[in-house]
Protein backbone atom coordinates (compact mmCIF):
# COMPACT_ATOMS: atom_id res chain seq x y z
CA UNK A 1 28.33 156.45 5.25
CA UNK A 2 25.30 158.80 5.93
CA UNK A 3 24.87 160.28 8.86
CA UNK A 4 21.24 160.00 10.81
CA UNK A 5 21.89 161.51 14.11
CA UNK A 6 23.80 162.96 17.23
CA UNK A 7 23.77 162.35 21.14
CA UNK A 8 25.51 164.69 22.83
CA UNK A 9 26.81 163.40 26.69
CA UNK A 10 29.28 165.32 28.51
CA UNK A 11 32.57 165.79 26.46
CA UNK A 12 31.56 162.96 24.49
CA UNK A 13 29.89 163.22 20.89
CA UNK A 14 28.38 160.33 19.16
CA UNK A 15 27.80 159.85 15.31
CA UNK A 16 25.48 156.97 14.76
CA UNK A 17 25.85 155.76 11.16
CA UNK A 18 23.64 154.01 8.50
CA UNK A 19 24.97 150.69 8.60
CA UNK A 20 23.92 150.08 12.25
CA UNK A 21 21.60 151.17 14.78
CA UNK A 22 24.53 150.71 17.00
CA UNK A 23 27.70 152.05 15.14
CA UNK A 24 29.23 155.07 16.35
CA UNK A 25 32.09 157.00 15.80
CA UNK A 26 32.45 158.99 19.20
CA UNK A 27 35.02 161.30 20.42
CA UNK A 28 36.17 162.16 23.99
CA UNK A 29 38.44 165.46 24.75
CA UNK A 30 39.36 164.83 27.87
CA UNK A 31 41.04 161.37 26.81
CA UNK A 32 41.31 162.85 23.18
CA UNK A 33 40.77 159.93 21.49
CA UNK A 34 38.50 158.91 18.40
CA UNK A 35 36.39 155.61 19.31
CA UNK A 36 35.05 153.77 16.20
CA UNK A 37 32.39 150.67 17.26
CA UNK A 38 30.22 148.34 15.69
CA UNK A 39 30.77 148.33 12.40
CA UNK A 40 30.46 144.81 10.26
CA UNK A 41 32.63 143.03 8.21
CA UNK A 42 30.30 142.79 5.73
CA UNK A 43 30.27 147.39 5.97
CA UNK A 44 33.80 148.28 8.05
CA UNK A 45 34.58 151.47 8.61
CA UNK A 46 36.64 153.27 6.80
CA UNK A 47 38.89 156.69 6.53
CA UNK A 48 35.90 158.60 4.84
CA UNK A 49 33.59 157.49 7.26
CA UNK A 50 35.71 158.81 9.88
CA UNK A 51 36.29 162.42 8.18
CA UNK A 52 32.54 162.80 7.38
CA UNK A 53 31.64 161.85 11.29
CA UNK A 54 34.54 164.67 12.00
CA UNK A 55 33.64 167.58 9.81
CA UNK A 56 29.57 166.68 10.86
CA UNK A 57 30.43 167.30 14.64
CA UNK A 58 32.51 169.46 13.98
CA UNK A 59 35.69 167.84 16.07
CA UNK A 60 38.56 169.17 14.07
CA UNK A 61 40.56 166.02 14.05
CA UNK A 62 40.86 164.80 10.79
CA UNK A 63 41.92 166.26 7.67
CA UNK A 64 42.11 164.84 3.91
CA UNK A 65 45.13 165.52 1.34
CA UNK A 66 43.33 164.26 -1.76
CA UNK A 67 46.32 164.12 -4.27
CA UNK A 68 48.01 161.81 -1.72
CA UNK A 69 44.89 159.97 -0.90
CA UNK A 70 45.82 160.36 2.59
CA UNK A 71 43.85 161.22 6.10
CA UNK A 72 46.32 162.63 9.17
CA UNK A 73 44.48 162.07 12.45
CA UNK A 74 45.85 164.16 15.02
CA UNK A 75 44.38 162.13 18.42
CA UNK A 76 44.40 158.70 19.43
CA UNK A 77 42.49 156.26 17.53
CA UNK A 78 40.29 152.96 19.03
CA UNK A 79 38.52 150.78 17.49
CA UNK A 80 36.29 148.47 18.86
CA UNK A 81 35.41 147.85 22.25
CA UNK A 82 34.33 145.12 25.16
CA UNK A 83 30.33 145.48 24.76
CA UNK A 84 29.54 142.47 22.46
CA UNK A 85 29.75 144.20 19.14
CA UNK A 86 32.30 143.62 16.12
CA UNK A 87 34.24 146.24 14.62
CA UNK A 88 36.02 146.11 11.89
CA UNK A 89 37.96 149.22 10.31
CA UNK A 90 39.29 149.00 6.47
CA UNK A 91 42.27 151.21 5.21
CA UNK A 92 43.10 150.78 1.34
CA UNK A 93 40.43 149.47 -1.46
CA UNK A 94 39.91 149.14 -4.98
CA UNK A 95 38.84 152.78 -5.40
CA UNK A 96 41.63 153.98 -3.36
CA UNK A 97 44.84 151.06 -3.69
CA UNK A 98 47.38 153.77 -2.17
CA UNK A 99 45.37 155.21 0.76
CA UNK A 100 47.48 156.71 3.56
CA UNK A 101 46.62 156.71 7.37
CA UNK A 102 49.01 159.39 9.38
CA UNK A 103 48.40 159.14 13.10
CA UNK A 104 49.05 161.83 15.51
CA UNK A 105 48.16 159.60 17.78
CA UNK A 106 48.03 155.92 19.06
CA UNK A 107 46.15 153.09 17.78
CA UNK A 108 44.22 150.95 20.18
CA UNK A 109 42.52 147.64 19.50
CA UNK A 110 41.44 146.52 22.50
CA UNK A 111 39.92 143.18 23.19
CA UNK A 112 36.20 142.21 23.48
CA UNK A 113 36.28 140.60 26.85
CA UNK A 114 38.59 141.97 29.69
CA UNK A 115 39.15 140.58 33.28
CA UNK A 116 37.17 142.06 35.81
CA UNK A 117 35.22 144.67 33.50
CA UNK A 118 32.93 142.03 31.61
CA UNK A 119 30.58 140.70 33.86
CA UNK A 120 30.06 137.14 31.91
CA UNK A 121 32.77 134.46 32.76
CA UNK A 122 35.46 134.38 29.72
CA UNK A 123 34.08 131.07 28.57
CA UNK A 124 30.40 132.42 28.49
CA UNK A 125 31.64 135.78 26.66
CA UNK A 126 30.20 135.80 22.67
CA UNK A 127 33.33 136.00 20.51
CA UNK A 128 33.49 139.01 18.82
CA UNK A 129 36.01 140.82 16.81
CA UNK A 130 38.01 144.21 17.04
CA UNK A 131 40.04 144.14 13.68
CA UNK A 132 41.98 147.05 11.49
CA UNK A 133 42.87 145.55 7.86
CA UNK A 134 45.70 147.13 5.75
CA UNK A 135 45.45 146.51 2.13
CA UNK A 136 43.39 143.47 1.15
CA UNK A 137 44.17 139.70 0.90
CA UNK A 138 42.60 139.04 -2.58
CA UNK A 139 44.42 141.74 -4.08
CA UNK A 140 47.99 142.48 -4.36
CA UNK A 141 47.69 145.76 -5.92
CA UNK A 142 46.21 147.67 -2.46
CA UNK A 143 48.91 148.96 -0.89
CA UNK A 144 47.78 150.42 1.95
CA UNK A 145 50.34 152.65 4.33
CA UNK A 146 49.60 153.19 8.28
CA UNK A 147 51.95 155.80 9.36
CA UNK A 148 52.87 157.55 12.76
CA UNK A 149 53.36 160.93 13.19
CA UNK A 150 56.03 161.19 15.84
CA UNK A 151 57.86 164.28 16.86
CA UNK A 152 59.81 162.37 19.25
CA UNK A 153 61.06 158.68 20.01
CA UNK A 154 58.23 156.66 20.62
CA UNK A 155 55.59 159.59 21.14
CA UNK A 156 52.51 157.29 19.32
CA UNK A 157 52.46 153.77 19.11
CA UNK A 158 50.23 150.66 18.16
CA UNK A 159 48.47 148.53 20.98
CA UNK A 160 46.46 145.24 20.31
CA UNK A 161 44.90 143.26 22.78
CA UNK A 162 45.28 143.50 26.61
CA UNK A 163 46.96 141.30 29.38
CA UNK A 164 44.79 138.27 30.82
CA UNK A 165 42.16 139.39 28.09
CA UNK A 166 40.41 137.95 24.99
CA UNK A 167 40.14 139.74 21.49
CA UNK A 168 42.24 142.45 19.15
CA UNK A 169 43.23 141.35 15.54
CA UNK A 170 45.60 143.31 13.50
CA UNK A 171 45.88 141.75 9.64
CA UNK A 172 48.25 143.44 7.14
CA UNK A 173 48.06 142.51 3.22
CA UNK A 174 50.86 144.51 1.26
CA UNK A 175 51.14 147.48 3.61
CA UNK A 176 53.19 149.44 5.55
CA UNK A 177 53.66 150.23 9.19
CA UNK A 178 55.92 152.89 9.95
CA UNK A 179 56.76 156.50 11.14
CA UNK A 180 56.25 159.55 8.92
CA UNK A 181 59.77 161.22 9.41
CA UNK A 182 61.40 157.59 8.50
CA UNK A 183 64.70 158.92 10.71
CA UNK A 184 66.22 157.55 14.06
CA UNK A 185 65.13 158.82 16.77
CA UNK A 186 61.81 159.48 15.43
CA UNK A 187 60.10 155.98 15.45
CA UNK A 188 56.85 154.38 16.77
CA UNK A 189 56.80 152.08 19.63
CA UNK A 190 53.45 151.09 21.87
CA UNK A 191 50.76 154.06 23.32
CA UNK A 192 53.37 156.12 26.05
CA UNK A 193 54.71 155.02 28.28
CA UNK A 194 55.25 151.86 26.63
CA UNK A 195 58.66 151.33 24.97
CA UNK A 196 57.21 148.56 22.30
CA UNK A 197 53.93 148.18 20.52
CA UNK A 198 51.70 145.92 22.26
CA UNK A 199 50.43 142.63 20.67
CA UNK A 200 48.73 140.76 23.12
CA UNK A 201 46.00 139.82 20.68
CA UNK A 202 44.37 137.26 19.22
CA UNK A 203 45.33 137.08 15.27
CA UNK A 204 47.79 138.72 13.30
CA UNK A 205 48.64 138.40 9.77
CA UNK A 206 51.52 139.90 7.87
CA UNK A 207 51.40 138.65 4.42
CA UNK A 208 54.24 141.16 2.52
CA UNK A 209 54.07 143.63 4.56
CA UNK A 210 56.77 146.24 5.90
CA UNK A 211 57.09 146.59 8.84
CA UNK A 212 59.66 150.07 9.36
CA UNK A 213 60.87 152.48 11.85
CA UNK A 214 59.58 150.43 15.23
CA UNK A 215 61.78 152.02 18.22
CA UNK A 216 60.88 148.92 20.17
CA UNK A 217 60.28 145.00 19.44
CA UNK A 218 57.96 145.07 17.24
CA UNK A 219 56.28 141.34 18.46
CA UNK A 220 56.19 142.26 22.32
CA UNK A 221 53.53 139.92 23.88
CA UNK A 222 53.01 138.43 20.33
CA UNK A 223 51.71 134.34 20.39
CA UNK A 224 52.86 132.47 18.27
CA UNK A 225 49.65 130.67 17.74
CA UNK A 226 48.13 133.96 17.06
CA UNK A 227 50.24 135.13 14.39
CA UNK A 228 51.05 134.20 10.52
CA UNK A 229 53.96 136.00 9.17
CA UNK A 230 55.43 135.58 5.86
CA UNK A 231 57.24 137.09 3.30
CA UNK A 232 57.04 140.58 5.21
CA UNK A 233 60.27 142.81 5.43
CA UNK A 234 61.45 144.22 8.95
CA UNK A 235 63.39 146.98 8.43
CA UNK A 236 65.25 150.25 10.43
CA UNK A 237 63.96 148.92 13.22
CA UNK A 238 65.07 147.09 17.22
CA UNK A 239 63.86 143.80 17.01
CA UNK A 240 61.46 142.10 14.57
CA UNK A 241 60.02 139.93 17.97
CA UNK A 242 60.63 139.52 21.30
CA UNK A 243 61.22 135.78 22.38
CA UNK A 244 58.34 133.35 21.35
CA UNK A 245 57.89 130.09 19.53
CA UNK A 246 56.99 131.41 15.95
CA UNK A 247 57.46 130.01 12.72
CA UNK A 248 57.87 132.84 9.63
CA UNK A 249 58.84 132.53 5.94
CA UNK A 250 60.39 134.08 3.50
CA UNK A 251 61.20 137.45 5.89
CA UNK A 252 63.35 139.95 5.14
CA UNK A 253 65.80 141.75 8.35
CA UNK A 254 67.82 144.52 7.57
CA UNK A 255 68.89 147.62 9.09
CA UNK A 256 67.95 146.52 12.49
CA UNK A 257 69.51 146.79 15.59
CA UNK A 258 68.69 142.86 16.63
CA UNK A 259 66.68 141.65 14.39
CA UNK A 260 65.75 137.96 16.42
CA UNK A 261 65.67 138.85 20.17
CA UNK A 262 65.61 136.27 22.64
CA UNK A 263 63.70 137.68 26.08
CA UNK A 264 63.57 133.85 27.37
CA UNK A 265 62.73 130.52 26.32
CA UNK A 266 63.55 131.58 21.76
CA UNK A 267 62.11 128.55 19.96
CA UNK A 268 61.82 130.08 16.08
CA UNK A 269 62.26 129.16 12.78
CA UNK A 270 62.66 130.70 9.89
CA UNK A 271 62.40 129.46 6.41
CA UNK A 272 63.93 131.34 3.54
CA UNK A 273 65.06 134.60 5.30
CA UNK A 274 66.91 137.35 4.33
CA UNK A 275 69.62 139.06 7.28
CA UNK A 276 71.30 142.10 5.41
CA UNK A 277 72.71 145.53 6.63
CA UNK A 278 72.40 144.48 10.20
CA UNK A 279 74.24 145.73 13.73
CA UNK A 280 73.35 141.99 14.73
CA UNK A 281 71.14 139.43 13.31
CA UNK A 282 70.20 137.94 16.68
CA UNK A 283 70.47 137.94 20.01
CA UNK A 284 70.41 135.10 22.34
CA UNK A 285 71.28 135.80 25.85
CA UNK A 286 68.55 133.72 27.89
CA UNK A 287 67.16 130.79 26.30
CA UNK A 288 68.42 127.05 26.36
CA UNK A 289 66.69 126.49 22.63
CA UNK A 290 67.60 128.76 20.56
CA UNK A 291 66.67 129.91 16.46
CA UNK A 292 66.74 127.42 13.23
CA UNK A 293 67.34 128.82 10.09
CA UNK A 294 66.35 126.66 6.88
CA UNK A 295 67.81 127.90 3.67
CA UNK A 296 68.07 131.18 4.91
CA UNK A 297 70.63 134.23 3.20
CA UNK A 298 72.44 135.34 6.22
CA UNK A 299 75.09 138.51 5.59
CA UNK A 300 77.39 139.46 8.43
CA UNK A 301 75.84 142.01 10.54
CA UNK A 302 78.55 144.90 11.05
CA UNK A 303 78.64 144.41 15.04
CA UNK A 304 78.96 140.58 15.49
CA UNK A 305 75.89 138.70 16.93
CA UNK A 306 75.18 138.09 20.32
CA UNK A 307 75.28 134.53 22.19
CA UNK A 308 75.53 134.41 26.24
CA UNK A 309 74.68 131.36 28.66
CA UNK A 310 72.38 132.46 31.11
CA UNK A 311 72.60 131.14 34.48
CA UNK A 312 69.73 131.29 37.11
CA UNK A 313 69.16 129.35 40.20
CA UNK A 314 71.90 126.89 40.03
CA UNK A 315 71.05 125.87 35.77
CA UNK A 316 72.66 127.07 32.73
CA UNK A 317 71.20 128.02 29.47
CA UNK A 318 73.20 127.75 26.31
CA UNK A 319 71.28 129.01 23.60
CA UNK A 320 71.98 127.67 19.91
CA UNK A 321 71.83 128.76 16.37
CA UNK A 322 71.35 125.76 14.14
CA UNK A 323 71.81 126.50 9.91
CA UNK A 324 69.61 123.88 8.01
CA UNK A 325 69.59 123.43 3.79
CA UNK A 326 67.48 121.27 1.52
CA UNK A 327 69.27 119.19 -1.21
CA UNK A 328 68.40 117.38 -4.22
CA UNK A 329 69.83 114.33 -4.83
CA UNK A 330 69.64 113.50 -8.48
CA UNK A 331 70.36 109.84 -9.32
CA UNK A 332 71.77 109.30 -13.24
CA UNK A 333 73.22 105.61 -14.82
CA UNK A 334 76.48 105.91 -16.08
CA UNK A 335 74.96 106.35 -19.78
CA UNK A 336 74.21 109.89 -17.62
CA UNK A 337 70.08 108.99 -17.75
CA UNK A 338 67.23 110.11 -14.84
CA UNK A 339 67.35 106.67 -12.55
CA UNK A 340 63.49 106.98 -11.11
CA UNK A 341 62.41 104.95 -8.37
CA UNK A 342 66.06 105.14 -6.63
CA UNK A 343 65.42 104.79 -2.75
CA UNK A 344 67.88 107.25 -1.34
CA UNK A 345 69.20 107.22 2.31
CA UNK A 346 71.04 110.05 3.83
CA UNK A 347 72.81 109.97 7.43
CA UNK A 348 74.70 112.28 9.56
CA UNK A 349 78.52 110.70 9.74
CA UNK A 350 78.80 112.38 13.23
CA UNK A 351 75.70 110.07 14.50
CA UNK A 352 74.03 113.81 15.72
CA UNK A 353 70.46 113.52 16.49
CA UNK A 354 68.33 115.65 14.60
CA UNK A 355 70.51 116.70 11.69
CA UNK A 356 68.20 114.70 8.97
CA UNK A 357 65.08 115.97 7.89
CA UNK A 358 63.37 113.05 5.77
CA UNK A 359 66.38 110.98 5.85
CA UNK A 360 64.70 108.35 3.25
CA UNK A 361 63.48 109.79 0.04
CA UNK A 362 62.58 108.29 -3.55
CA UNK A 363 64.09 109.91 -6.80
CA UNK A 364 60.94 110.81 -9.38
CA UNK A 365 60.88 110.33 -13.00
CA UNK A 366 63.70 113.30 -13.64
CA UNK A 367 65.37 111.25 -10.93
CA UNK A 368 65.17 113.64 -8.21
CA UNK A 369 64.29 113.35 -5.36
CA UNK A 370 61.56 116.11 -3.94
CA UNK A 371 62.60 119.74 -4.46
CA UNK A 372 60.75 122.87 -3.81
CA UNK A 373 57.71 121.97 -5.14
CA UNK A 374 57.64 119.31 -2.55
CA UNK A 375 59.05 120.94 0.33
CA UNK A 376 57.72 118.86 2.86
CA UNK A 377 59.25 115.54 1.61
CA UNK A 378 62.33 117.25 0.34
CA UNK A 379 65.63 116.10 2.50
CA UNK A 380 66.91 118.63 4.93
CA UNK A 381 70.48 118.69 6.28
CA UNK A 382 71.89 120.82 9.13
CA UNK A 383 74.88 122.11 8.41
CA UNK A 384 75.91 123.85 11.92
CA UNK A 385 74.78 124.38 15.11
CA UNK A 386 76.35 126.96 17.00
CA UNK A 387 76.29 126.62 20.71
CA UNK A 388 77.02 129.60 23.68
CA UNK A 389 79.31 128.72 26.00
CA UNK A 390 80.23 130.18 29.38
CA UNK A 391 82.03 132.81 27.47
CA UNK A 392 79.73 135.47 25.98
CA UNK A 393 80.27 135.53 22.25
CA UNK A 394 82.67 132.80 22.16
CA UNK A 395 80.55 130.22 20.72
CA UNK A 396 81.39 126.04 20.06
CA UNK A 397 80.72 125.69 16.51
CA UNK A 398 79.81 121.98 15.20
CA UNK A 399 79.91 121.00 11.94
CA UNK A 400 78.16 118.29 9.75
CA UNK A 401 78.92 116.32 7.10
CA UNK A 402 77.04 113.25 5.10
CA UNK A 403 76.81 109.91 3.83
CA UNK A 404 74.25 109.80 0.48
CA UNK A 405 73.69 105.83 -0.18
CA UNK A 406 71.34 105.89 -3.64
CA UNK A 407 70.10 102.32 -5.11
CA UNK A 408 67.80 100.90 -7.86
CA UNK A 409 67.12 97.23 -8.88
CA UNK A 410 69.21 96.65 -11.92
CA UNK A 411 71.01 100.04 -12.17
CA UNK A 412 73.37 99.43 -9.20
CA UNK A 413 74.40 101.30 -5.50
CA UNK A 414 76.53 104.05 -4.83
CA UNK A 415 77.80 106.21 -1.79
CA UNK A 416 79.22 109.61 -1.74
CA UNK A 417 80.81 110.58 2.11
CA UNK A 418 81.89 113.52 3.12
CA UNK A 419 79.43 115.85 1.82
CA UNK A 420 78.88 118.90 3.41
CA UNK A 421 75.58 121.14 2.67
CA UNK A 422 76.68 124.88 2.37
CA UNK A 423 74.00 126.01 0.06
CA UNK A 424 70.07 126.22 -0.23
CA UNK A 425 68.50 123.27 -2.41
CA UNK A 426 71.60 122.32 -3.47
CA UNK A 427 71.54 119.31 -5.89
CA UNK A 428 74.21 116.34 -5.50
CA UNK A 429 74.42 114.31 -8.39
CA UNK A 430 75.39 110.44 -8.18
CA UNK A 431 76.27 107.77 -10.91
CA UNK A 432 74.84 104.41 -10.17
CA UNK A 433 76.35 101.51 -11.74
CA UNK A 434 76.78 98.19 -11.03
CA UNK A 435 79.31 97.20 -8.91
């Protein structure tokens, strides 16, 4: 990005760029932070852009190890701000797939409107965006690092967002979040004196990402309407959330200290999850919901999982754990053939509400009914639901079991009882004949 001019004001130096009349990468010593603003989609900033502005004013903050492809930043970095303008900063390309940034620092994306600084009303305020992309969504191959340089536990962290404000997107493709020294006691959190990275934002996507080393819970203040997560690993870290109502797939936990923390009111699911290597897989000590897990791996975490009622001005919460699988029921004459067209009905033989996901489901022309490939219409059982009980840790366990009724015209009825779902897309095989 070529440089065109500087405005020197006070401690504060200001690199105006190319791309923009407006965008500036400034830098203030007495807060000793980098500020990066205005800067397109369509031309984000990026790491060079940032060393260039450095080296040109002469700021000493940034240095480049070229044989690692990676820039250290030794100073808080923010990008974007609350004036009206977009800002968008890009780590990892095409020309550089394995690009590195080390922050000794925090990272700030603050939002675009905040209460009681913008003048306009929120719902007047132009939507703008403050967004820092690792890796990139077309392309698998960029694989992009963010990493903090912390000398101490929870010395630089990540912030997104702001309380009772509008605005800060963080959007990870294939990347990694985590702390340089990759040891305990040496992991990120949110900017000091914070104890977990912020993410009061408006949009985050992790999309296989890793997320590694986080001293606190990593989705502290995170919406769930704001965020898409799937198929990203949490690892050697607290907690992969905090609370919330968030639906995320194909996750890996492992190595963490509790990987699903309940602060109050848990309603998540997870689909295809990994728990591995874990002190606990969750925590539940407050809400009266609790987490569902749908043909999930789950390995015994090495200090037992924690479940707790929690009572509070004269009501009880009992939280729950509830272990859901699909199944395939595949529907064969007693010459062994594909029956297609069987109507199949499955129902819970304890009369439980909500145990049967699409209780009523066709068999195809293999004679299956819906598998993976038609997830949404495939039949989903619950095969548990573990309840707390006044007694921390000592949980009431329920379990289910099944009546599968298949039919066809001319082929004949059976019923199978008794069948219990213990793995995921599990296929039950019946013989219809005529009776």
């Amino acid at each position: 990005m070529k440089h065109v001019g500087i405005v020197a004001w006070g401690a504060m130096i200001i690199c105006l760029c190319a791309c923009s009349v407006k965008a500036a990468c400034t830098y203030d010593a007495q807060k000793n932070a980098i500020s990066v603003v205005d800067y397109p989609e369509s031309v984000p900033c990026t790491l060079n852009g940032l060393l260039t502005a450095d080296k040109m004013n002469g700021w000493g903050k940034l240095s480049y190890d070229q044989a690692a492809d990676t820039y250290t930043v030794a100073c808080d970095l923010i990008v974007g701000a609350n004036n009206g303008t977009h800002t968008y900063l890009q780590v990892g390309s095409k020309e550089h797939p394995n690009e590195v940034l080390v922050l000794r620092g925090s990272l700030v994306i603050p939002p675009y409107w905040v209460k009681d600084v913008n003048t306009q009303p929120q719902h007047m305020a132009p939507k703008c965006v403050n967004r820092v992309t690792l890796g990139l969504a077309s392309d698998p191959s960029i694989k992009a690092s963010l990493k903090f340089d912390c000398r101490k536990s929870g010395e630089f962290g990540l912030s997104v967002g702001k309380d009772l404000c509008l605005g800060g997107q963080l959007h990870v493709f294939n990347s990694t979040i985590t702390s340089t020294a990759q040891k305990p006691g040496l992991g990120w959190a949110g900017p000091p004196p914070l104890p977990h990275p912020f993410m009061g934002g408006e949009s985050f996507v992790f999309d296989h990402a890793t997320i590694a080393w986080c001293e606190g819970a990593f989705g502290y203040h995170m919406n769930a309407r704001a965020a898409q997560v799937k198929d990203t690993t949490f690892e050697y870290g607290e907690s992969a959330n905090y609370g919330g109502n968030h639906l995320w797939r194909g996750c890996t936990f492992r190595h963490m200290k509790e990987a699903i923390f309940d602060s109050g009111g848990l309603d998540m699911t997870l689909i295809n999850g990994v728990f591995e290597d874990n002190v606990r897989n969750w925590a539940l000590p407050y809400t009266d919901k609790g987490l569902t897990l749908i043909d999930c791996t789950i390995k015994p975490p090495t200090a037992g999982n924690r479940m707790a009622c929690w009572k509070n001005e004269g009501k009880t919460r009992y939280p729950n754990v509830w272990i859901k699988h699909h199944v395939v029921v595949e529907a064969a004459d007693a010459a062994g053939k594909p029956v297609p067209g069987a109507q199949v009905e499955v129902a819970c033989e304890q009369k439980a509400e909500n145990t049967v996901g699409n209780a009523k489901a066709p068999t195809g022309a293999d004679g299956k009914t819906p598998g993976k490939e038609d997830e949404a219409k495939a039949i989903l059982l619950t095969e548990s639901q573990e309840k707390a009980t006044d007694v921390e840790n000592k949980t009431a366990v329920t379990e289910y079991t099944y009546e599968i009724k298949a039919s066809a015209p001319e082929v004949g009825t059976v019923s199978v009882k008794g069948f219990k779902p213990t793995e995921n897309w599990q296929t039950v095989k019946v013989v219809l004949a005529k009776q």
